[in-house]
PDB file of N, CA and C in Angstrom:
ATOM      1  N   UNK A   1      -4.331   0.534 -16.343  1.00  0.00           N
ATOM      2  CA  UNK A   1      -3.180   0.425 -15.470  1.00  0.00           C
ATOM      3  C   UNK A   1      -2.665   1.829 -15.162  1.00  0.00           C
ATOM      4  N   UNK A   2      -2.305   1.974 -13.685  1.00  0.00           N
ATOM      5  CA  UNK A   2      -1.993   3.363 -13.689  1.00  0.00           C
ATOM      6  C   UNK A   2      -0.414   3.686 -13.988  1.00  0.00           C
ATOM      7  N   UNK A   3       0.103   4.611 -14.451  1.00  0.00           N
ATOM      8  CA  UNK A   3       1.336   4.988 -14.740  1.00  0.00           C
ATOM      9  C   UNK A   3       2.777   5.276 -13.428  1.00  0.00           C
ATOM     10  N   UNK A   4       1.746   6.273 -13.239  1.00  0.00           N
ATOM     11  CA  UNK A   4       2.168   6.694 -11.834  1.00  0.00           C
ATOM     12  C   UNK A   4       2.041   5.595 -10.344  1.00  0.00           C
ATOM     13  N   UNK A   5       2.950   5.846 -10.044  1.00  0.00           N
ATOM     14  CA  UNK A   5       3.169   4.649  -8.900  1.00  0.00           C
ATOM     15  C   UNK A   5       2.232   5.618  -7.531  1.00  0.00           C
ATOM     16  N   UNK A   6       1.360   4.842  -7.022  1.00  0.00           N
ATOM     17  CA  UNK A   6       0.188   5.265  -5.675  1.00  0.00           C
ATOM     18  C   UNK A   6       1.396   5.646  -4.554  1.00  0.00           C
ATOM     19  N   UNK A   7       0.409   6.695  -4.333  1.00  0.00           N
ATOM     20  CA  UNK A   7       1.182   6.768  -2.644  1.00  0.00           C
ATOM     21  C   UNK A   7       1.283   6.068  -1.443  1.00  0.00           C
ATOM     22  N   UNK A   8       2.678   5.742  -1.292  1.00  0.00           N
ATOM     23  CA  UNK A   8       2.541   4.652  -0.369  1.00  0.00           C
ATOM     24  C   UNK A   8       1.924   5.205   1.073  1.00  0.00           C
ATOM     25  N   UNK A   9       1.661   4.105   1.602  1.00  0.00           N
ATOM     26  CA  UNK A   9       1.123   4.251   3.366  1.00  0.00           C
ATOM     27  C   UNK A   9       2.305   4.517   4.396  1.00  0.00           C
ATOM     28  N   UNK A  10       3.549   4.304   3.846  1.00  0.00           N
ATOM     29  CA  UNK A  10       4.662   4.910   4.570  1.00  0.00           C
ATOM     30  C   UNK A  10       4.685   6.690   4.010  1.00  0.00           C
ATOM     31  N   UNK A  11       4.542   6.669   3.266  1.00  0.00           N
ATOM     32  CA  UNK A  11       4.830   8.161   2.545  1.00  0.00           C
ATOM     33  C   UNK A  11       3.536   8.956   3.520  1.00  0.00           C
ATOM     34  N   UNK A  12       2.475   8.477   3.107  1.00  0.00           N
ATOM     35  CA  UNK A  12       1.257   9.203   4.007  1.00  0.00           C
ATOM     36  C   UNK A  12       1.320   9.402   5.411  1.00  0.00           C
ATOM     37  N   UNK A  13       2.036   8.605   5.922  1.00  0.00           N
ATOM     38  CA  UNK A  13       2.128   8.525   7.348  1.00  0.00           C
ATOM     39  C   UNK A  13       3.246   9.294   7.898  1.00  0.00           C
ATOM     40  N   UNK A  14       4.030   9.118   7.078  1.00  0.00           N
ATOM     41  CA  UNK A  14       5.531  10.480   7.426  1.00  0.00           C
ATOM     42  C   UNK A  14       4.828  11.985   7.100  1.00  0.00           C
ATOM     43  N   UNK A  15       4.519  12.048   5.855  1.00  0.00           N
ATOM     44  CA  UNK A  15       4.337  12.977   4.952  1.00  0.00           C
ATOM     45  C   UNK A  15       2.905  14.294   6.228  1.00  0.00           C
ATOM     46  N   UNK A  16       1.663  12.903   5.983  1.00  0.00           N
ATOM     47  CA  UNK A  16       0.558  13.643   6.360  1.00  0.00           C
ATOM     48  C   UNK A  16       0.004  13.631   8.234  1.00  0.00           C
ATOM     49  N   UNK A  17       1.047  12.797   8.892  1.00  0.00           N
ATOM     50  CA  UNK A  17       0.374  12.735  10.024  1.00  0.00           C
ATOM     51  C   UNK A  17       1.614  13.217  10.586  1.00  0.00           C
ATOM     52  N   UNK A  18       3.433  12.168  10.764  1.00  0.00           N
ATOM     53  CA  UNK A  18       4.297  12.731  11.248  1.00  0.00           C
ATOM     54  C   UNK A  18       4.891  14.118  11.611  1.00  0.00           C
ATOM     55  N   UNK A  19       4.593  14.348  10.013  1.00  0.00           N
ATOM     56  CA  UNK A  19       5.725  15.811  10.024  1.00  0.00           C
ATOM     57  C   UNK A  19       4.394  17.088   9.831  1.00  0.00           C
ATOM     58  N   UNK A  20       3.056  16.488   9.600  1.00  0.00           N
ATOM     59  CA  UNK A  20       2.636  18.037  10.558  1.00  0.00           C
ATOM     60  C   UNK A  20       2.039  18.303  11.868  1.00  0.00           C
ATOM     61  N   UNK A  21       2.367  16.790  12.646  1.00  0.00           N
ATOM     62  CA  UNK A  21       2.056  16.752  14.040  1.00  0.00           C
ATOM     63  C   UNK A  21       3.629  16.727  14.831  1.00  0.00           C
ATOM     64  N   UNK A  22       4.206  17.403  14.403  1.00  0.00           N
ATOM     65  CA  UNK A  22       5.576  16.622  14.947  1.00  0.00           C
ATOM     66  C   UNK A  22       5.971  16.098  15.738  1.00  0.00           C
ATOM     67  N   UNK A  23       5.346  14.474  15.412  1.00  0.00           N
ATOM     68  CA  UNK A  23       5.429  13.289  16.357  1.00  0.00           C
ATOM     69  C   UNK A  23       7.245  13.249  15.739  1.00  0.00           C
ATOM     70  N   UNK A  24       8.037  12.212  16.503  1.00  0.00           N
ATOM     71  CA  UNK A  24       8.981  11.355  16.188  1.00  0.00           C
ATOM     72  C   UNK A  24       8.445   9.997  15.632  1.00  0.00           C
ATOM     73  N   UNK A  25       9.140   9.037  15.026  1.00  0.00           N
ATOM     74  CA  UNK A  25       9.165   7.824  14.312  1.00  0.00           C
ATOM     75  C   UNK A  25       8.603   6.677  15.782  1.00  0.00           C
ATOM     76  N   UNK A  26       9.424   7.575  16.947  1.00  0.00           N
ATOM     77  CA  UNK A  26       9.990   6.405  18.033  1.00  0.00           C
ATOM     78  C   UNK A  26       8.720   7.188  19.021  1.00  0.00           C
ATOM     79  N   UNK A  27       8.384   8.079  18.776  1.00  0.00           N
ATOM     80  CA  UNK A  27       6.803   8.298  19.887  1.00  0.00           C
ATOM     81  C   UNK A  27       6.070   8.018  19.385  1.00  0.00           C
ATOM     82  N   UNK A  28       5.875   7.467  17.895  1.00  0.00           N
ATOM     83  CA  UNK A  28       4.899   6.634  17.755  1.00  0.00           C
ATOM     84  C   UNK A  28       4.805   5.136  17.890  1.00  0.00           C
ATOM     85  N   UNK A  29       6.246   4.716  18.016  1.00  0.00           N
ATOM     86  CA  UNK A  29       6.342   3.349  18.102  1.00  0.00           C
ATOM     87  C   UNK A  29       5.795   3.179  19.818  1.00  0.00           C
ATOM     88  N   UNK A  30       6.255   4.331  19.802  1.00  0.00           N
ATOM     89  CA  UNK A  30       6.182   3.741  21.687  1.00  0.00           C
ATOM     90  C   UNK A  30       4.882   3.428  21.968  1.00  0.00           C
ATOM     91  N   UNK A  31       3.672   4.491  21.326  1.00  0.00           N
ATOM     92  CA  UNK A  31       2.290   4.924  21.403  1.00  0.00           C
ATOM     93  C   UNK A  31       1.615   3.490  20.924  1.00  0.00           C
ATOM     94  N   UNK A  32       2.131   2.996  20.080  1.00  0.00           N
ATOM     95  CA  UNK A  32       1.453   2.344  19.562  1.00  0.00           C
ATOM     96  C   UNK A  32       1.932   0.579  19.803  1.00  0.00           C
ATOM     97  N   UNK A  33       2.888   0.363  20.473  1.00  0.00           N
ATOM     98  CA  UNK A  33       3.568  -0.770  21.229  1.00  0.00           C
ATOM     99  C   UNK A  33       4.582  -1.485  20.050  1.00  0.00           C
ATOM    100  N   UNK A  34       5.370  -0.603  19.555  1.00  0.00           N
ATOM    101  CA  UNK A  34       6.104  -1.955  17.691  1.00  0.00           C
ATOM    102  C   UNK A  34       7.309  -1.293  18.438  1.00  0.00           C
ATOM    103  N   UNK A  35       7.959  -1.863  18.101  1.00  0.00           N
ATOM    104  CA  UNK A  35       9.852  -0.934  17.554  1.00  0.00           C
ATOM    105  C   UNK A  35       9.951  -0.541  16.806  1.00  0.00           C
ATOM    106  N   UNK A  36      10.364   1.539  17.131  1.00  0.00           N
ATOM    107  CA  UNK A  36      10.706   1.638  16.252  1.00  0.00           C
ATOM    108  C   UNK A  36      10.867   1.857  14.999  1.00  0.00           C
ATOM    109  N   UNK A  37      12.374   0.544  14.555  1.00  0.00           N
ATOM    110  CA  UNK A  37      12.225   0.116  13.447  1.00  0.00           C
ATOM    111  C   UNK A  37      11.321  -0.163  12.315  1.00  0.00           C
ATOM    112  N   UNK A  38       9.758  -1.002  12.846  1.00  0.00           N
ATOM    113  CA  UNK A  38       8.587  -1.273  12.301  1.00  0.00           C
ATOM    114  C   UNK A  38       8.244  -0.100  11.549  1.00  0.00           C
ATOM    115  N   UNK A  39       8.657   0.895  12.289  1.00  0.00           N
ATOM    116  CA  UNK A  39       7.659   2.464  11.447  1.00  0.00           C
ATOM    117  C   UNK A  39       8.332   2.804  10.475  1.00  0.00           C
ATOM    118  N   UNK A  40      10.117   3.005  10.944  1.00  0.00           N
ATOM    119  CA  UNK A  40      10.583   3.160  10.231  1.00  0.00           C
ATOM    120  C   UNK A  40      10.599   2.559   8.347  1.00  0.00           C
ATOM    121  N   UNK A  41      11.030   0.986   8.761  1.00  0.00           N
ATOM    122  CA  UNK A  41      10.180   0.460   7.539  1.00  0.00           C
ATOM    123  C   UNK A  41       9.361   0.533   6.563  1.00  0.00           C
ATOM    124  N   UNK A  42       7.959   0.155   7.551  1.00  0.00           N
ATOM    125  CA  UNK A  42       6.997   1.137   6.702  1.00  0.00           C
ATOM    126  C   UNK A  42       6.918   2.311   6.181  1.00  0.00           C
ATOM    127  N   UNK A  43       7.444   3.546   7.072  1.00  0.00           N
ATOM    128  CA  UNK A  43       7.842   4.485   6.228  1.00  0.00           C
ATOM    129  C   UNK A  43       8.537   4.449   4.858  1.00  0.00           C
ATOM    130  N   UNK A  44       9.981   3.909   4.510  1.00  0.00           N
ATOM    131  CA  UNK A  44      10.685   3.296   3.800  1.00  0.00           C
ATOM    132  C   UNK A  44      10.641   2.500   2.945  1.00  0.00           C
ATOM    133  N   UNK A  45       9.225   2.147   2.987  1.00  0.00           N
ATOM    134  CA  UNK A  45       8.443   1.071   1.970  1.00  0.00           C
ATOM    135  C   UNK A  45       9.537  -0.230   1.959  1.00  0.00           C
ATOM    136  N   UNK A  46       9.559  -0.357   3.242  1.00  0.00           N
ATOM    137  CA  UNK A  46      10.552  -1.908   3.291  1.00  0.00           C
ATOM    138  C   UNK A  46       9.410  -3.177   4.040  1.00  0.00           C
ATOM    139  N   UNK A  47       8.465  -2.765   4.618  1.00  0.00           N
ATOM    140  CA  UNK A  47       7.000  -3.433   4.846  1.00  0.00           C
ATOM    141  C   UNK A  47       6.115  -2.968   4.691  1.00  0.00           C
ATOM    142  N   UNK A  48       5.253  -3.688   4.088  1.00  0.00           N
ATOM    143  CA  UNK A  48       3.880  -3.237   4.209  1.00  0.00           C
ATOM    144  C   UNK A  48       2.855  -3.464   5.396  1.00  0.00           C
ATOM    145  N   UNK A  49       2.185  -2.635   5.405  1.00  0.00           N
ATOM    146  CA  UNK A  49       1.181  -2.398   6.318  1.00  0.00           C
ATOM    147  C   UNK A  49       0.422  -3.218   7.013  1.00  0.00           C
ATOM    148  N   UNK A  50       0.185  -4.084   7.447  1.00  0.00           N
ATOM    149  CA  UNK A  50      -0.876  -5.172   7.807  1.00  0.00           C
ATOM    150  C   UNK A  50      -1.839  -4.478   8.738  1.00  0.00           C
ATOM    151  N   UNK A  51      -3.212  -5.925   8.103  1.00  0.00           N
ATOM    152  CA  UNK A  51      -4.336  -5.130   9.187  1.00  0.00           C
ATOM    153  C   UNK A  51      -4.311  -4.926  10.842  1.00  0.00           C
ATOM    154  N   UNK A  52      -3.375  -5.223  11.481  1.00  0.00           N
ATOM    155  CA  UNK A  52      -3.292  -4.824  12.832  1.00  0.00           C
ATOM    156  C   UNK A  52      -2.561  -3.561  13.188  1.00  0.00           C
ATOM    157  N   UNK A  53      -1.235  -3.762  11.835  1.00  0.00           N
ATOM    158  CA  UNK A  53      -0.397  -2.173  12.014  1.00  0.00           C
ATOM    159  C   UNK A  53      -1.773  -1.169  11.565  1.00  0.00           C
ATOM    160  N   UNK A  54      -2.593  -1.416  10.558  1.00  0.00           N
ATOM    161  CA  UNK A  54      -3.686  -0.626   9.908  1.00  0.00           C
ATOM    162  C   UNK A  54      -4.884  -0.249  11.093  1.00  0.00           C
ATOM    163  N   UNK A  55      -5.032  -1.176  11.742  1.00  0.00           N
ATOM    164  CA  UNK A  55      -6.013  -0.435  12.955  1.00  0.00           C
ATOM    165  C   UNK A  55      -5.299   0.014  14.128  1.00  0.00           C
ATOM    166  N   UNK A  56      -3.739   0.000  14.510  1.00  0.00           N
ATOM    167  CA  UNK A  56      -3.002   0.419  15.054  1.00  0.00           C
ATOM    168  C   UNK A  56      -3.319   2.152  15.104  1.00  0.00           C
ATOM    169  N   UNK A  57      -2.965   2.258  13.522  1.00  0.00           N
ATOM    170  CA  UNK A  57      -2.396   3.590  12.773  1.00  0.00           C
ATOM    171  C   UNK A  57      -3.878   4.208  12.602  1.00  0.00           C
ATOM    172  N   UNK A  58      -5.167   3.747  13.007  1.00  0.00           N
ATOM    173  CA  UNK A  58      -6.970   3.980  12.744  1.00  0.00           C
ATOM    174  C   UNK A  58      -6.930   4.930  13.730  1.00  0.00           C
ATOM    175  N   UNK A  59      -6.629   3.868  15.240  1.00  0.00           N
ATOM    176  CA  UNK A  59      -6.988   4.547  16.348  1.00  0.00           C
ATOM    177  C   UNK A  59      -6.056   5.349  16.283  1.00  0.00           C
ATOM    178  N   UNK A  60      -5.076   5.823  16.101  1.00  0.00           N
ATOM    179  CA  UNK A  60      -3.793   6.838  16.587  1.00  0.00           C
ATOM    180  C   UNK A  60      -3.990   7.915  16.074  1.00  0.00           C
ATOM    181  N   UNK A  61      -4.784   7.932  14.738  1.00  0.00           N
ATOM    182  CA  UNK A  61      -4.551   9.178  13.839  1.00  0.00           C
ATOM    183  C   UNK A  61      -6.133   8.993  13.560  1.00  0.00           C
ATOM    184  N   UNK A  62      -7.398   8.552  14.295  1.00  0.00           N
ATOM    185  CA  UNK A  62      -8.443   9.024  13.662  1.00  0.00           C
ATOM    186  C   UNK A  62      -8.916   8.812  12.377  1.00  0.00           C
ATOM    187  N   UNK A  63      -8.445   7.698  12.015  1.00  0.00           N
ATOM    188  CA  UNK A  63      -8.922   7.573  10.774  1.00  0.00           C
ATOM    189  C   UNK A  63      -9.535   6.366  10.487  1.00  0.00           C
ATOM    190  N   UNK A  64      -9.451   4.984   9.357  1.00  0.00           N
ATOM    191  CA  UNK A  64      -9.839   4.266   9.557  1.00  0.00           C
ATOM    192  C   UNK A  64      -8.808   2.766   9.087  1.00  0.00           C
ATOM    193  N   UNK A  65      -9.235   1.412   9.710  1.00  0.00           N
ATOM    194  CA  UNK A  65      -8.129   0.419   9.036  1.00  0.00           C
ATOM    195  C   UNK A  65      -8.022   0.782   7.772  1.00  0.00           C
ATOM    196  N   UNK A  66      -9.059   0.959   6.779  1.00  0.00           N
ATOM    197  CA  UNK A  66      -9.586   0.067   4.810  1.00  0.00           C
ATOM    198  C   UNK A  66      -8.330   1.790   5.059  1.00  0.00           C
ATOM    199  N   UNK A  67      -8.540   2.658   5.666  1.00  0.00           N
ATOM    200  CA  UNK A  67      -8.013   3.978   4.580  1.00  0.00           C
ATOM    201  C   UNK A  67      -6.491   3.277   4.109  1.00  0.00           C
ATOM    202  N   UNK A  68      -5.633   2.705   5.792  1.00  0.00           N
ATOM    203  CA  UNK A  68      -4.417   2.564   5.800  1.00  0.00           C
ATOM    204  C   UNK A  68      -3.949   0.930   4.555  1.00  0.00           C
ATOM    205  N   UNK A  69      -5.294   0.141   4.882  1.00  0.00           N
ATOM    206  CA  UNK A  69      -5.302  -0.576   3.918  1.00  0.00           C
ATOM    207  C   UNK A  69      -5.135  -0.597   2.504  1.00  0.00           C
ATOM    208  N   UNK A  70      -5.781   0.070   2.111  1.00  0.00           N
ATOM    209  CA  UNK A  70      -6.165   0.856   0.723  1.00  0.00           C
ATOM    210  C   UNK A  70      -4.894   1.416   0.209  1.00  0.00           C
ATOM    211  N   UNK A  71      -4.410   1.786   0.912  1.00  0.00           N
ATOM    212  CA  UNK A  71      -3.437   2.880   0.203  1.00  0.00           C
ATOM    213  C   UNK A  71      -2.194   1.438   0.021  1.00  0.00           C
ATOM    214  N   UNK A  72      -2.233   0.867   0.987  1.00  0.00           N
ATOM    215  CA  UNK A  72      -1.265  -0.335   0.945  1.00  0.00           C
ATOM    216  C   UNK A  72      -1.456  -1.756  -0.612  1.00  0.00           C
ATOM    217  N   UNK A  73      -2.686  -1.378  -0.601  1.00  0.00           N
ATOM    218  CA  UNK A  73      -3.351  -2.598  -1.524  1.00  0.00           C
ATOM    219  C   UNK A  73      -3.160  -1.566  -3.077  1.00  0.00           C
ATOM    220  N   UNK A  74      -3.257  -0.242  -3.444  1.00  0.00           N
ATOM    221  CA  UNK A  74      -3.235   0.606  -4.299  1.00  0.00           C
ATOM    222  C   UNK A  74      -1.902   0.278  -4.771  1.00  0.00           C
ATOM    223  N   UNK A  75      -0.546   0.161  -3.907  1.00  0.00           N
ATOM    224  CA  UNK A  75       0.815   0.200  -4.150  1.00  0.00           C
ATOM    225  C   UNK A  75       0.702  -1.063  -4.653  1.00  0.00           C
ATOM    226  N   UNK A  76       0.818  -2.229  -4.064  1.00  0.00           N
ATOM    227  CA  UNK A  76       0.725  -4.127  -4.338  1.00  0.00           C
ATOM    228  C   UNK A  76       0.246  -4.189  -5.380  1.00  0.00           C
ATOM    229  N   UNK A  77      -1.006  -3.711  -5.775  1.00  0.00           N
ATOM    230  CA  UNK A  77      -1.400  -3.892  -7.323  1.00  0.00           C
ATOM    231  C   UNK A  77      -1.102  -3.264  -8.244  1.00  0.00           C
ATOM    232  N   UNK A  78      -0.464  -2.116  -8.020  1.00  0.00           N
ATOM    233  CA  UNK A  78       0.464  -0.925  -9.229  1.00  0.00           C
ATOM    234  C   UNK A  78       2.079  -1.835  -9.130  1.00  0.00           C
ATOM    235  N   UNK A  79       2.449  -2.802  -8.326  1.00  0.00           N
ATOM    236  CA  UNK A  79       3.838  -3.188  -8.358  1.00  0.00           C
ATOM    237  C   UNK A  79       3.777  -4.757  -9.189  1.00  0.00           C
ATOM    238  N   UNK A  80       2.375  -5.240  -8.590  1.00  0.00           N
ATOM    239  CA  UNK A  80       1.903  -6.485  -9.550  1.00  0.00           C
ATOM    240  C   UNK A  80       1.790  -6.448 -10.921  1.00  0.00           C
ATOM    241  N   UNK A  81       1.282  -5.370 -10.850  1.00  0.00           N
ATOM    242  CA  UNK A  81       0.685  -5.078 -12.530  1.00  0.00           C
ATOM    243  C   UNK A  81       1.861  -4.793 -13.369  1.00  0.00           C
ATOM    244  N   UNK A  82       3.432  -4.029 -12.928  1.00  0.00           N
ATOM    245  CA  UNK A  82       4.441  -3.929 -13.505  1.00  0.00           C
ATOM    246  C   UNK A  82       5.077  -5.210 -13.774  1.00  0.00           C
ATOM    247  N   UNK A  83       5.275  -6.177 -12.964  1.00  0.00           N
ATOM    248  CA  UNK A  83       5.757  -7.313 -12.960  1.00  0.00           C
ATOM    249  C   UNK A  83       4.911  -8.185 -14.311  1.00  0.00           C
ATOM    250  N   UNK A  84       3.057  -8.110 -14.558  1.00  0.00           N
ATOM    251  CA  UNK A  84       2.501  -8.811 -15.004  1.00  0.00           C
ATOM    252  C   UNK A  84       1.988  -8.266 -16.545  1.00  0.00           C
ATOM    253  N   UNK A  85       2.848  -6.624 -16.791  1.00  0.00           N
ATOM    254  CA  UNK A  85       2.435  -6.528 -18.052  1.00  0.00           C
ATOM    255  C   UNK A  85       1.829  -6.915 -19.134  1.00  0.00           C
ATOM    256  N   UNK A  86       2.792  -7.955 -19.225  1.00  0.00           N
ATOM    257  CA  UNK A  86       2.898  -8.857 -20.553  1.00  0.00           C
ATOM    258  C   UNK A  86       1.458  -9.567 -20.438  1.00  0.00           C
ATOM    259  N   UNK A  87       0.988  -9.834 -19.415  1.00  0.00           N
ATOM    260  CA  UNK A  87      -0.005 -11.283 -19.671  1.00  0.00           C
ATOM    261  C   UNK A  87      -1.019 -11.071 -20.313  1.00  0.00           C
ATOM    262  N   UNK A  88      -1.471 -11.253 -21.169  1.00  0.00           N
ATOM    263  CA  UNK A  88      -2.415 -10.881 -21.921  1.00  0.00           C
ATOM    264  C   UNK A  88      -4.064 -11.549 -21.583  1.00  0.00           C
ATOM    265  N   UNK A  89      -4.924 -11.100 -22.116  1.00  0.00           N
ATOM    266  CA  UNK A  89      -6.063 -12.147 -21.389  1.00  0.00           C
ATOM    267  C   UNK A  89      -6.433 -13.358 -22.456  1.00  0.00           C
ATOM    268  N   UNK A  90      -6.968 -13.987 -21.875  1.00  0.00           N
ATOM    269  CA  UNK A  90      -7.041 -15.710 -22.028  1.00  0.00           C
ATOM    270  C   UNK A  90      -8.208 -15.272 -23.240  1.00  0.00           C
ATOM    271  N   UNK A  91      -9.066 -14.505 -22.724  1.00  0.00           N
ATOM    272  CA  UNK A  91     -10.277 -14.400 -22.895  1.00  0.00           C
ATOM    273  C   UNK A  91     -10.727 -14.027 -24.811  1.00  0.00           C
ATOM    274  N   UNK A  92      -9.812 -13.040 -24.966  1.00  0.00           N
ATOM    275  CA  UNK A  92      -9.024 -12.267 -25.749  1.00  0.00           C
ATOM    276  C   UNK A  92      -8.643 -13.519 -26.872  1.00  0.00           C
ATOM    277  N   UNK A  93      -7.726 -14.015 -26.237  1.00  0.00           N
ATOM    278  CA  UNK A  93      -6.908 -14.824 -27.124  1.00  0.00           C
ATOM    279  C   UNK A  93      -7.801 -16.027 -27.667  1.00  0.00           C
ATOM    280  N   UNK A  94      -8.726 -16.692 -27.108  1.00  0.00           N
ATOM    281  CA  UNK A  94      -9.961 -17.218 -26.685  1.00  0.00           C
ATOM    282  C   UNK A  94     -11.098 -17.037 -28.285  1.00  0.00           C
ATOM    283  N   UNK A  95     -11.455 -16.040 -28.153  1.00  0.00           N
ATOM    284  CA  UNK A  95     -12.248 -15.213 -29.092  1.00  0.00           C
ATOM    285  C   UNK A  95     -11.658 -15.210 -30.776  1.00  0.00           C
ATOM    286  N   UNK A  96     -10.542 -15.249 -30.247  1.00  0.00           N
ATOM    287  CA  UNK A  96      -9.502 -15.065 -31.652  1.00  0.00           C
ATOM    288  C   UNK A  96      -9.356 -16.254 -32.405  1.00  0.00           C
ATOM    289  N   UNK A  97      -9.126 -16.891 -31.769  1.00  0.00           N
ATOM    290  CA  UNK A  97      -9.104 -18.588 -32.113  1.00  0.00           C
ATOM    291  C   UNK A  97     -10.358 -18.845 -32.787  1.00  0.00           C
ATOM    292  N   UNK A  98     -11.364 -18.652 -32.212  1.00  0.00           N
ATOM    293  CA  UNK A  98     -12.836 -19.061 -32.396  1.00  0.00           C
ATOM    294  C   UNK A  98     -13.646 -18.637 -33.739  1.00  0.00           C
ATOM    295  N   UNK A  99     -12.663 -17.140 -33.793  1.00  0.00           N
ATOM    296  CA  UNK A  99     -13.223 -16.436 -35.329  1.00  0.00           C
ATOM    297  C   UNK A  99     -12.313 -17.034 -36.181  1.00  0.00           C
ATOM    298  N   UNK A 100     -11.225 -17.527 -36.139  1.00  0.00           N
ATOM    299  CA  UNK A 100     -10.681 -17.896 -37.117  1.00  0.00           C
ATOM    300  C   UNK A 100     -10.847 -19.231 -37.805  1.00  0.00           C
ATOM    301  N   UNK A 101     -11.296 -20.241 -36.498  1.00  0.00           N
ATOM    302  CA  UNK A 101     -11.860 -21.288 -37.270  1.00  0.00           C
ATOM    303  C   UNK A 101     -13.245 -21.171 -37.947  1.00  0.00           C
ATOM    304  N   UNK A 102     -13.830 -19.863 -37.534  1.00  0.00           N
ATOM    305  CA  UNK A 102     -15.591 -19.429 -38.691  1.00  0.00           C
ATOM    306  C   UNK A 102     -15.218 -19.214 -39.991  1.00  0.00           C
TER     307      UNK A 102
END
């Protein structure tokens, strides 16, 4: 499990495309047909990414859907995995049982 929380796809997208192309939030919304707001969001880690915003953000910046994906799916499972600590595996527990009745 990783410790450190992944970089989000809002962070990358402000961080590595916005602010050293110095687009605005709202010339990319325009560019890319959303409001806005939408980018903003995502920036803000208040939505996540979906695969249409993800091939949106492919063609605009040259890159690819899985990258914008990826980075989105990296965060979801570092936020899952906090929530799911505790669960231990079945599998585990499984095994344990099994030696103890030998």
């Amino acid at each position: 499990m990783m410790k450190r929380k992944p970089t989000s796809p809002g962070e990358i997208l402000y961080e590595e495309f916005l602010l050293p192309l110095q687009i605005t939030q709202k010339e990319l919304a325009n560019h890319i047909g959303c409001d806005y707001k939408v980018i903003n969001r995502i920036i803000n880690e208040k939505t996540r990414v979906s695969a249409d915003m993800a091939l949106k953000l492919s063609l605009s910046f040259e890159t690819t859907p899985d990258f914008w994906l990826n980075a989105q799916q990296a965060v979801d499972l570092w936020i899952s995995s906090k929530k799911h600590y505790k669960t231990s595996s079945i599998l585990r527990q499984h095994r344990r049982q099994r030696r103890a009745k030998i």
